[in-house]
Protein backbone atom coordinates (compact mmCIF):
# COMPACT_ATOMS: atom_id res chain seq x y z
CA UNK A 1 -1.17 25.01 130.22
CA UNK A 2 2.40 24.35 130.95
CA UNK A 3 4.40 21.21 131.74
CA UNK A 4 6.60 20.06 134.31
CA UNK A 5 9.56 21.34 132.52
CA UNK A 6 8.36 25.17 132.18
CA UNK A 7 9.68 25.99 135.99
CA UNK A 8 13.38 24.70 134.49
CA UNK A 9 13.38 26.42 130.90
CA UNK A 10 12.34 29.87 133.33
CA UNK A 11 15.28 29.29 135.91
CA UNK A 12 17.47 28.78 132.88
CA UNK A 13 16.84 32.12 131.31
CA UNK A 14 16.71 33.92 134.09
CA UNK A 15 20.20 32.05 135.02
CA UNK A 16 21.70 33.01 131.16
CA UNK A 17 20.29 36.58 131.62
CA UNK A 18 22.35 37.38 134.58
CA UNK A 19 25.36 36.46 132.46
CA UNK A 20 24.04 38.71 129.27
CA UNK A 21 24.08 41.93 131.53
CA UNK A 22 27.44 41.48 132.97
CA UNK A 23 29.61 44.80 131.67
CA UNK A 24 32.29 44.63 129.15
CA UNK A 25 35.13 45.69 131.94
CA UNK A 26 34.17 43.50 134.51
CA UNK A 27 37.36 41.30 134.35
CA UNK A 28 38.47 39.10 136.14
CA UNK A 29 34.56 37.30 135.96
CA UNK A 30 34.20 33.87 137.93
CA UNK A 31 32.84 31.32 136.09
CA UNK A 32 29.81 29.54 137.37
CA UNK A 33 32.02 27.33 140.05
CA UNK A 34 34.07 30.46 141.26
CA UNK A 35 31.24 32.39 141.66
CA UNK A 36 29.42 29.94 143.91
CA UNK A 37 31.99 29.16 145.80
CA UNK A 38 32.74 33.32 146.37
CA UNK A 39 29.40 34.00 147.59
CA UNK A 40 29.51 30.72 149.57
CA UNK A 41 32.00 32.55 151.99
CA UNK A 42 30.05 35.90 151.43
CA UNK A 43 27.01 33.97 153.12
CA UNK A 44 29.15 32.09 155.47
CA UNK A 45 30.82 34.94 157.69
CA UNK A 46 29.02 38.11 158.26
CA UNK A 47 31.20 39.76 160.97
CA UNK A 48 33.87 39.48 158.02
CA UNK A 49 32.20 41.31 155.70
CA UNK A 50 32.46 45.27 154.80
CA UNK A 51 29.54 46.47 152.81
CA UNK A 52 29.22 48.65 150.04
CA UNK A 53 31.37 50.82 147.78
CA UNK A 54 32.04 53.43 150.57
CA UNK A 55 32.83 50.71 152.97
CA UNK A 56 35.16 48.99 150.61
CA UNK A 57 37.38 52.06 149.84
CA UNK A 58 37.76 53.13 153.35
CA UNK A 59 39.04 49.38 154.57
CA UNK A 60 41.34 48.97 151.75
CA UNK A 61 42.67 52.65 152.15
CA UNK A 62 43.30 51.69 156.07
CA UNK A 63 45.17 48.50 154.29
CA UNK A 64 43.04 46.01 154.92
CA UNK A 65 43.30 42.73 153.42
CA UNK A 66 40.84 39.96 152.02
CA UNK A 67 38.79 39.45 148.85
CA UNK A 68 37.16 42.21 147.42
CA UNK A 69 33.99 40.58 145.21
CA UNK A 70 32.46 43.15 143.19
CA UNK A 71 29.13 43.07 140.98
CA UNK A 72 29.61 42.62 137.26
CA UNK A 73 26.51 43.95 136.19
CA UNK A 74 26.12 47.03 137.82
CA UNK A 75 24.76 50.93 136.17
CA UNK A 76 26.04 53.19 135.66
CA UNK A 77 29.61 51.55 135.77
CA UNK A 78 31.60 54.59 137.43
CA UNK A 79 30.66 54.17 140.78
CA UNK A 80 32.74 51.37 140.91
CA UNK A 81 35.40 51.73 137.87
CA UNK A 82 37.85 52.94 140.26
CA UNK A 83 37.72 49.72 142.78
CA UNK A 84 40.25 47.40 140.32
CA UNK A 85 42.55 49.85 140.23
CA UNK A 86 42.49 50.78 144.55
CA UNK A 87 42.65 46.92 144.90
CA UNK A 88 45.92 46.37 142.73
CA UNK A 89 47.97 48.93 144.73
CA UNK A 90 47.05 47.25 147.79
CA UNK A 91 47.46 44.45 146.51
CA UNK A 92 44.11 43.05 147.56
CA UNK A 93 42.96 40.33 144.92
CA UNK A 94 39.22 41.10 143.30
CA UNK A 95 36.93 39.32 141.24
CA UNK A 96 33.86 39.59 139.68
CA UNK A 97 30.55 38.19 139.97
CA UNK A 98 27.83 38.44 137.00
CA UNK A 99 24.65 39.42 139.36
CA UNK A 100 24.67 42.25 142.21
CA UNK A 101 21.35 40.63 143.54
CA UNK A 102 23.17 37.14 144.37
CA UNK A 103 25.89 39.60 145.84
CA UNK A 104 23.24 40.52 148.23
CA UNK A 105 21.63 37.51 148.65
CA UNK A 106 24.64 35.77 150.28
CA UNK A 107 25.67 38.85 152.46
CA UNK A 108 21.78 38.21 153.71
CA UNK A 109 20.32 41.19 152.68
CA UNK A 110 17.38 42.53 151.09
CA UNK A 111 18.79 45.04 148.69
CA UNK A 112 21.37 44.09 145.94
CA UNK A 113 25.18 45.02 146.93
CA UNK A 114 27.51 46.34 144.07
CA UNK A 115 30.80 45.64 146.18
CA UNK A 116 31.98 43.67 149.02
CA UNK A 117 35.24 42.90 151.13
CA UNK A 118 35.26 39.55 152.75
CA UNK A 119 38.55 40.14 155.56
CA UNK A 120 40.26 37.18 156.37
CA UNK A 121 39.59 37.71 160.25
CA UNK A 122 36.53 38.62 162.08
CA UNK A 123 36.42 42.35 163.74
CA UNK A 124 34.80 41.81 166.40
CA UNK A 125 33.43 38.67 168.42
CA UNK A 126 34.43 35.30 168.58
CA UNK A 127 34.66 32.42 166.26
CA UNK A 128 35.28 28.64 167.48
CA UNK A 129 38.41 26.83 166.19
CA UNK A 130 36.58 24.78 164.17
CA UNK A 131 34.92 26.94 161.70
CA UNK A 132 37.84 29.48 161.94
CA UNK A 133 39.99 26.51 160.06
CA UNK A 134 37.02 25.27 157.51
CA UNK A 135 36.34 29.10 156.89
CA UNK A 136 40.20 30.07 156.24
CA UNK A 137 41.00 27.11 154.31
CA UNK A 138 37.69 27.52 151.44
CA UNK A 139 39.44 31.50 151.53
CA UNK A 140 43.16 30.40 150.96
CA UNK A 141 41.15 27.97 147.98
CA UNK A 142 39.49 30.98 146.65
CA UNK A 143 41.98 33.52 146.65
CA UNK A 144 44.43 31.08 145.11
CA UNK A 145 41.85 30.49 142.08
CA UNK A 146 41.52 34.37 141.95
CA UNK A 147 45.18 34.73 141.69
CA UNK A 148 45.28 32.11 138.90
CA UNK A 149 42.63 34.02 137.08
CA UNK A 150 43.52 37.23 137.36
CA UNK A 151 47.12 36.15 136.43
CA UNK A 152 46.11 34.48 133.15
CA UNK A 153 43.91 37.48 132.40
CA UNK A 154 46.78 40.17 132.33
């Protein structure tokens, strides 16, 4: 028989086991705030979003621009060791988050995403005024923490 307080000491493991998995060279990681406020703009804009580490490399190749957000705990790490290093030529800032399936989550998906690009601008359709400005000032926020970090990091 359990108590009230199982459901928490469960959702508290689970929460410090996504943070145990996370792979040595995932650097720049978001801390708990960072991270929820990246995947809060993951979830927010889908048409902004380019999925995927296949995806990823093509847009940034083309020189595309935004926030690439990659998984911190994925395996085998080579399918995406080469993503820091495409992103710093192009100057496109990247951070990690500790759990792929929360990457997935917010790009509302089923299946958990190793990488992501979230583009400043939408490619296709139309956005009102009003959420373009909310949307593009939480992405100026985030990109300026992610500068910060990565900054202090190297």
């Amino acid at each position: 028989m359990g108590s009230d307080g199982d459901g928490e000491g469960q959702r508290k493991d689970k929460g410090r086991r996504k943070w145990v998995a996370v792979s040595p060279i995932a650097r720049p990681l978001a801390g708990k705030r960072l991270s929820k406020r990246t995947l809060k703009i993951v979830r927010r804009e889908n048409k902004q979003l380019k999925r995927g580490v296949k995806e990823v490399v093509k847009a940034v190749r083309k020189g595309q621009k935004g926030l690439c957000v990659i998984a911190g705990d994925i395996s085998p790490i080579d399918v995406i060791t080469h993503l820091p290093i495409l992103c710093e030529e192009a100057d496109v800032p990247y951070i990690y988050v500790p759990s792929k399936e929360d990457l997935g989550g917010a790009a509302v998906q089923k299946r958990p995403a190793c990488c992501m690009l979230v583009l400043p601008e939408p490619l296709k359709g139309e956005v009102s005024a009003e959420e373009k400005a909310k949307f593009k000032e939480d992405f100026d926020d985030v990109i300026k923490e992610v500068r910060i970090l990565a900054s202090s990091f190297f």
